[in-house]
Protein backbone atom coordinates (compact mmCIF):
# COMPACT_ATOMS: atom_id res chain seq x y z
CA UNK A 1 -107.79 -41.16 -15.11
CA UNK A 2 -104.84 -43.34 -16.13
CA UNK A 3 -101.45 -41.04 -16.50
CA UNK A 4 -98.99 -42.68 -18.71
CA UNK A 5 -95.52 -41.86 -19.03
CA UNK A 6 -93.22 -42.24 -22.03
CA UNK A 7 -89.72 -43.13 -21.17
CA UNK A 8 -86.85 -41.84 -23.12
CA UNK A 9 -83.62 -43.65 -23.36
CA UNK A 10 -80.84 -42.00 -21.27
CA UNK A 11 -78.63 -42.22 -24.35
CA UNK A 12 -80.86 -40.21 -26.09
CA UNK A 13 -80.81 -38.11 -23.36
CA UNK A 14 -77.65 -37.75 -22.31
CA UNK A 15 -77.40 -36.45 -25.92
CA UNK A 16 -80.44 -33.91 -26.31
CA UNK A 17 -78.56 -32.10 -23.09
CA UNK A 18 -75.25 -31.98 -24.47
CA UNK A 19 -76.60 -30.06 -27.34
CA UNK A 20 -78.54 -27.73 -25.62
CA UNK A 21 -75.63 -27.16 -23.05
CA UNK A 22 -73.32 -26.66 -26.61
CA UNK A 23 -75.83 -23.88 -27.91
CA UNK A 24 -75.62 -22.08 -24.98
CA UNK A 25 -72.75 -22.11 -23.36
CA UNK A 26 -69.55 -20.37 -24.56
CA UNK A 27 -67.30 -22.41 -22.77
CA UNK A 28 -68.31 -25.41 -25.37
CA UNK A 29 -66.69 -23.49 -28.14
CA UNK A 30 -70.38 -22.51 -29.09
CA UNK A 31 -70.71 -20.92 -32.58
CA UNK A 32 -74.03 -18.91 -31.92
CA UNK A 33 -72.08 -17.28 -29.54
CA UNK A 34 -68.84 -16.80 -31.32
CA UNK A 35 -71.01 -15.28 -34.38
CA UNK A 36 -72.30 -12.30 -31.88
CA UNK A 37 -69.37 -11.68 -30.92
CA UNK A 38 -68.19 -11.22 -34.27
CA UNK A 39 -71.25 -9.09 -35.41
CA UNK A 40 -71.00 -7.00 -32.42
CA UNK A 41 -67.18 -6.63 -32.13
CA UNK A 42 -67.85 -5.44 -36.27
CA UNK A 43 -70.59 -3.24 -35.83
CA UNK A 44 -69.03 -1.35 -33.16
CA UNK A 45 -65.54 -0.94 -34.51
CA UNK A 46 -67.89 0.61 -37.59
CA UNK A 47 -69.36 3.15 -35.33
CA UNK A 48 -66.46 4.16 -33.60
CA UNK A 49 -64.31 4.46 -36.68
CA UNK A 50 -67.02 6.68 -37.93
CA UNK A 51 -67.28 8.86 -34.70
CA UNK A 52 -63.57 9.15 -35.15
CA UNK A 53 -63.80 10.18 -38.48
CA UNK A 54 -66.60 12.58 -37.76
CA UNK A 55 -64.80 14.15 -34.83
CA UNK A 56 -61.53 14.43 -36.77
CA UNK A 57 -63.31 16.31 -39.45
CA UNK A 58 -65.69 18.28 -37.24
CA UNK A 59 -63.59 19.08 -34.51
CA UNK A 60 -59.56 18.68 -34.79
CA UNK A 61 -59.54 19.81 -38.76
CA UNK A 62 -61.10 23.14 -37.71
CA UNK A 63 -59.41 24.18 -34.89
CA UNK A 64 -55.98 23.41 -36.89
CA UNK A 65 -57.28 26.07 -39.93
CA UNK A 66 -58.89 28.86 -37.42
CA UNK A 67 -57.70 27.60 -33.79
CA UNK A 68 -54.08 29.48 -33.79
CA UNK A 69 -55.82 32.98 -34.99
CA UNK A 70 -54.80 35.36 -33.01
CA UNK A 71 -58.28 36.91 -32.02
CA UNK A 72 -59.09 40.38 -29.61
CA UNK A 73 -62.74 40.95 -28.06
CA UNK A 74 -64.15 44.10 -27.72
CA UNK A 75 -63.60 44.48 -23.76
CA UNK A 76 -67.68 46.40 -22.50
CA UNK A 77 -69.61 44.09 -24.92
CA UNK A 78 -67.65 41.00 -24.30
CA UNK A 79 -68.33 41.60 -20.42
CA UNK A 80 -72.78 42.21 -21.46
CA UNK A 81 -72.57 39.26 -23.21
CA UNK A 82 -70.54 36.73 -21.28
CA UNK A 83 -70.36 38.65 -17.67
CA UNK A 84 -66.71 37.82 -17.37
CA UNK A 85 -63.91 39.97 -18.46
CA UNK A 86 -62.24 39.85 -21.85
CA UNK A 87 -59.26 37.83 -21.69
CA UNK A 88 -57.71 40.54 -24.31
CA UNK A 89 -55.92 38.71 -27.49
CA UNK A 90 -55.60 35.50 -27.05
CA UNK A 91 -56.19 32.44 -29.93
CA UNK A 92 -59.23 31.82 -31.11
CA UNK A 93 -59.58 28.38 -30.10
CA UNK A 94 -59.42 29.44 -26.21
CA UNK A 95 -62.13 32.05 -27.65
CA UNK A 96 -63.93 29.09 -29.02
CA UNK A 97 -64.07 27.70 -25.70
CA UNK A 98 -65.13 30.45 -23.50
CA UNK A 99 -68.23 31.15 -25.95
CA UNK A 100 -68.86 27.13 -25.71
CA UNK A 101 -69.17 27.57 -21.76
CA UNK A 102 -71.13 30.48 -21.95
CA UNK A 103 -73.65 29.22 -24.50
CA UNK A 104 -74.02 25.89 -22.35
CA UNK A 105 -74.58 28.24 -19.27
CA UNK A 106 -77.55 29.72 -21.67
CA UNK A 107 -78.92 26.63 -22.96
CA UNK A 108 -79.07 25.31 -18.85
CA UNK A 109 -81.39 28.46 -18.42
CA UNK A 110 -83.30 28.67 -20.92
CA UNK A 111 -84.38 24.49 -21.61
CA UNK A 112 -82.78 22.83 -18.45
CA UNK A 113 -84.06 19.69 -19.72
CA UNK A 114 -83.08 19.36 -23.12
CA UNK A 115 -79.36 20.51 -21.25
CA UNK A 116 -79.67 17.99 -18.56
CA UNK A 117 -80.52 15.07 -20.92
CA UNK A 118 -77.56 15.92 -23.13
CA UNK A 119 -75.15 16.30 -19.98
CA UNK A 120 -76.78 12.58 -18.67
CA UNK A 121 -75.46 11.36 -21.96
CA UNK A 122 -72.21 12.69 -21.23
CA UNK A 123 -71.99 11.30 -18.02
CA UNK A 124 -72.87 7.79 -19.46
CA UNK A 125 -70.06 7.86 -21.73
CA UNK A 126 -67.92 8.97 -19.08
CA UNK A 127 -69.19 5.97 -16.53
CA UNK A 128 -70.03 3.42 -18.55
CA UNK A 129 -66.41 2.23 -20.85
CA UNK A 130 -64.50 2.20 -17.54
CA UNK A 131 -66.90 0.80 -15.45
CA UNK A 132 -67.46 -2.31 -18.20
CA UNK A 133 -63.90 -2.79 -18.11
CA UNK A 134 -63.46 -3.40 -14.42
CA UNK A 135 -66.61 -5.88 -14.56
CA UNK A 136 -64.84 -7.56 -18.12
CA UNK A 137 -61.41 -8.23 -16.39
CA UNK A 138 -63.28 -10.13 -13.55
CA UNK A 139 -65.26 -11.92 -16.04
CA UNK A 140 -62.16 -12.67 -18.06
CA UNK A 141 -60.24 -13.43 -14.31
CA UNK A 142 -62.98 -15.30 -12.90
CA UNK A 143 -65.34 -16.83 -14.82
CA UNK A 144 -63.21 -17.68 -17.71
CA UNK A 145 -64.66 -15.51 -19.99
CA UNK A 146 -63.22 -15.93 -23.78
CA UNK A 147 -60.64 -12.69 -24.52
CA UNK A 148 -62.40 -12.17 -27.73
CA UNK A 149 -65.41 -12.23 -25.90
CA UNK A 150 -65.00 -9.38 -23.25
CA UNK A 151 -63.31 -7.31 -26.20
CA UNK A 152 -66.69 -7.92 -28.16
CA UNK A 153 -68.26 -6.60 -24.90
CA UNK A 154 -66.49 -3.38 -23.98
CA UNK A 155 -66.45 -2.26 -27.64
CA UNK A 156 -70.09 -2.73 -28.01
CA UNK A 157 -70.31 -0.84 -24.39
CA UNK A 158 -68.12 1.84 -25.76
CA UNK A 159 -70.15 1.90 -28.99
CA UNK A 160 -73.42 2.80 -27.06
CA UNK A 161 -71.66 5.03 -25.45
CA UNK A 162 -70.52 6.73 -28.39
CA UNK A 163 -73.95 6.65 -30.29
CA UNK A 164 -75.50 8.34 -26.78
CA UNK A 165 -73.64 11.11 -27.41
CA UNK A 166 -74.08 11.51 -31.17
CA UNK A 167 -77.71 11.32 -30.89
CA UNK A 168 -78.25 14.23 -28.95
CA UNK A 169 -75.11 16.44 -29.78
CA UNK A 170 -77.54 18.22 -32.11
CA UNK A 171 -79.25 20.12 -29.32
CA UNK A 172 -75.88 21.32 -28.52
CA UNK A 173 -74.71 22.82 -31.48
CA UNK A 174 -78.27 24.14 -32.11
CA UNK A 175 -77.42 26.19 -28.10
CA UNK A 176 -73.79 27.20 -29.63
CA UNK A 177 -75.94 28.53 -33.26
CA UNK A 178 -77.93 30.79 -31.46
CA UNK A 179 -75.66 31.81 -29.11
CA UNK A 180 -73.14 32.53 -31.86
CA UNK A 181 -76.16 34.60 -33.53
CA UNK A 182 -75.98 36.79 -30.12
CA UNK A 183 -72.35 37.31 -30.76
CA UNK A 184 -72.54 38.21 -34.48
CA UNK A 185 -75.81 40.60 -33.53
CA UNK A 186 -73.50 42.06 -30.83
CA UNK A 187 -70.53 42.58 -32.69
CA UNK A 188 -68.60 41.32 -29.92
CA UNK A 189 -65.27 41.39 -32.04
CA UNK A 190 -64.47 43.93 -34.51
CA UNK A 191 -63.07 42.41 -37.21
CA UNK A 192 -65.23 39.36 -39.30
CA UNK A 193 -62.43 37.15 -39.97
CA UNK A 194 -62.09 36.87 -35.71
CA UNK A 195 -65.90 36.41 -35.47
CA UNK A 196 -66.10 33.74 -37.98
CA UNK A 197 -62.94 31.86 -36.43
CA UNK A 198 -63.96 31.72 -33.04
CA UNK A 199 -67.93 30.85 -33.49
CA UNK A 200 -66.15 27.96 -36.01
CA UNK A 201 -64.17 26.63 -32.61
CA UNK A 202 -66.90 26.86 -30.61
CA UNK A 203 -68.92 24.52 -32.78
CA UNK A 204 -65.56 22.26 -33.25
CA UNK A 205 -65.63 22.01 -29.47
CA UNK A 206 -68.93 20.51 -29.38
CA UNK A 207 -67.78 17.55 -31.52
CA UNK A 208 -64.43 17.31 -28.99
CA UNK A 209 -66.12 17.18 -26.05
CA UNK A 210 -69.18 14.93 -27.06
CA UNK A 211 -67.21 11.29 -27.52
CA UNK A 212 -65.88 9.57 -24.37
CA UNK A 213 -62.36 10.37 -22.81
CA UNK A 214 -60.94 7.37 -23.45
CA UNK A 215 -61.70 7.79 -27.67
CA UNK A 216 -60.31 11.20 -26.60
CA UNK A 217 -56.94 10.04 -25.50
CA UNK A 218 -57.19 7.68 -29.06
CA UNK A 219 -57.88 10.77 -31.31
């Protein structure tokens, strides 16, 4: 058997691995590259905006209308229903926040999985922005990553972040809803217009607490 071999001129090349190298590698001023960036850097900024939005509107716009009522428990059912002492009239955000607790110590009894999977994707968005930024100022440092680049990067990383959280922050307000029922079937405060304001900051909580710290410190 005769093996013949077809010899291509090193011009020719020389010039197929420049182009290859140029599709590839960022530090050629590659535009595949560059247009990812773009895309991602855009569709990120998009979700985050929207979480923002969402989180303004969910959570900050309701504890400014019902957060500063001034709110009083009623002191033997409180303690059935949350096993804590009343902590007499205080506003009804801090309220809000105490029934939040209490409902998450609830939901960890009664579906510890569907709780654990929700506080996993809070832990990911509290590891994974800070952690991508350490690893994005080497990259930028060391291996001469583009700025634009490692901005494209840590957005997108906060962005998945972000979308972790929204995905499963309907488990948790379903936990607050029927804990809230418990409340209202209780009659745990006396007056409807203090029941109604704290359940609505426990539910604005939810939405605080589900985005990332740093978006937290932004909004």
């Amino acid at each position: 058997m005769t093996l013949t071999v077809v010899a291509v001129p090193g011009g020719a090349n020389q010039k197929l691995f420049s182009r290859l190298v140029a599709a590839t590698d960022w530090r050629h001023g590659a535009r595949p590259i560059v247009i990812v960036w773009r895309l991602l850097f855009l569709i990120s900024a998009l979700l985050l905006a929207a979480a923002l939005m969402a989180r303004g509107w969910f959570g900050k716009r309701l504890l400014a209308a019902e957060g500063a009522r001034p709110c009083r428990a009623n002191p033997a059912r409180w303690r059935e229903l949350i096993a804590g002492e009343s902590p007499g009239e205080i506003p009804a955000e801090g309220y809000g926040r105490l029934v939040w607790q209490a409902a998450m110590v609830r939901w960890q009894q009664e579906d510890r999985i569907a709780a654990r999977s929700r506080e996993a994707a809070k832990r990911f968005g509290l590891a994974v922005p800070p952690l991508t930024l350490v690893i994005l100022v080497f990259a930028v440092a060391l291996a001469k990553l583009p700025l634009f680049g490692a901005l494209a990067i840590g957005l997108g990383m906060t962005a998945l972040a972000v979308l972790a959280g929204l995905l499963s922050i309907g488990a948790e307000l379903q936990a607050v809803a029927r804990f809230a029922r418990e409340v209202r079937g209780r009659h745990v405060f006396a007056r409807l217009e203090d029941e109604r304001a704290v359940i609505a900051c426990a539910e604005a909580t939810v939405w605080l607490e589900t985005l990332p710290p740093i978006l937290r410190w932004l909004a």
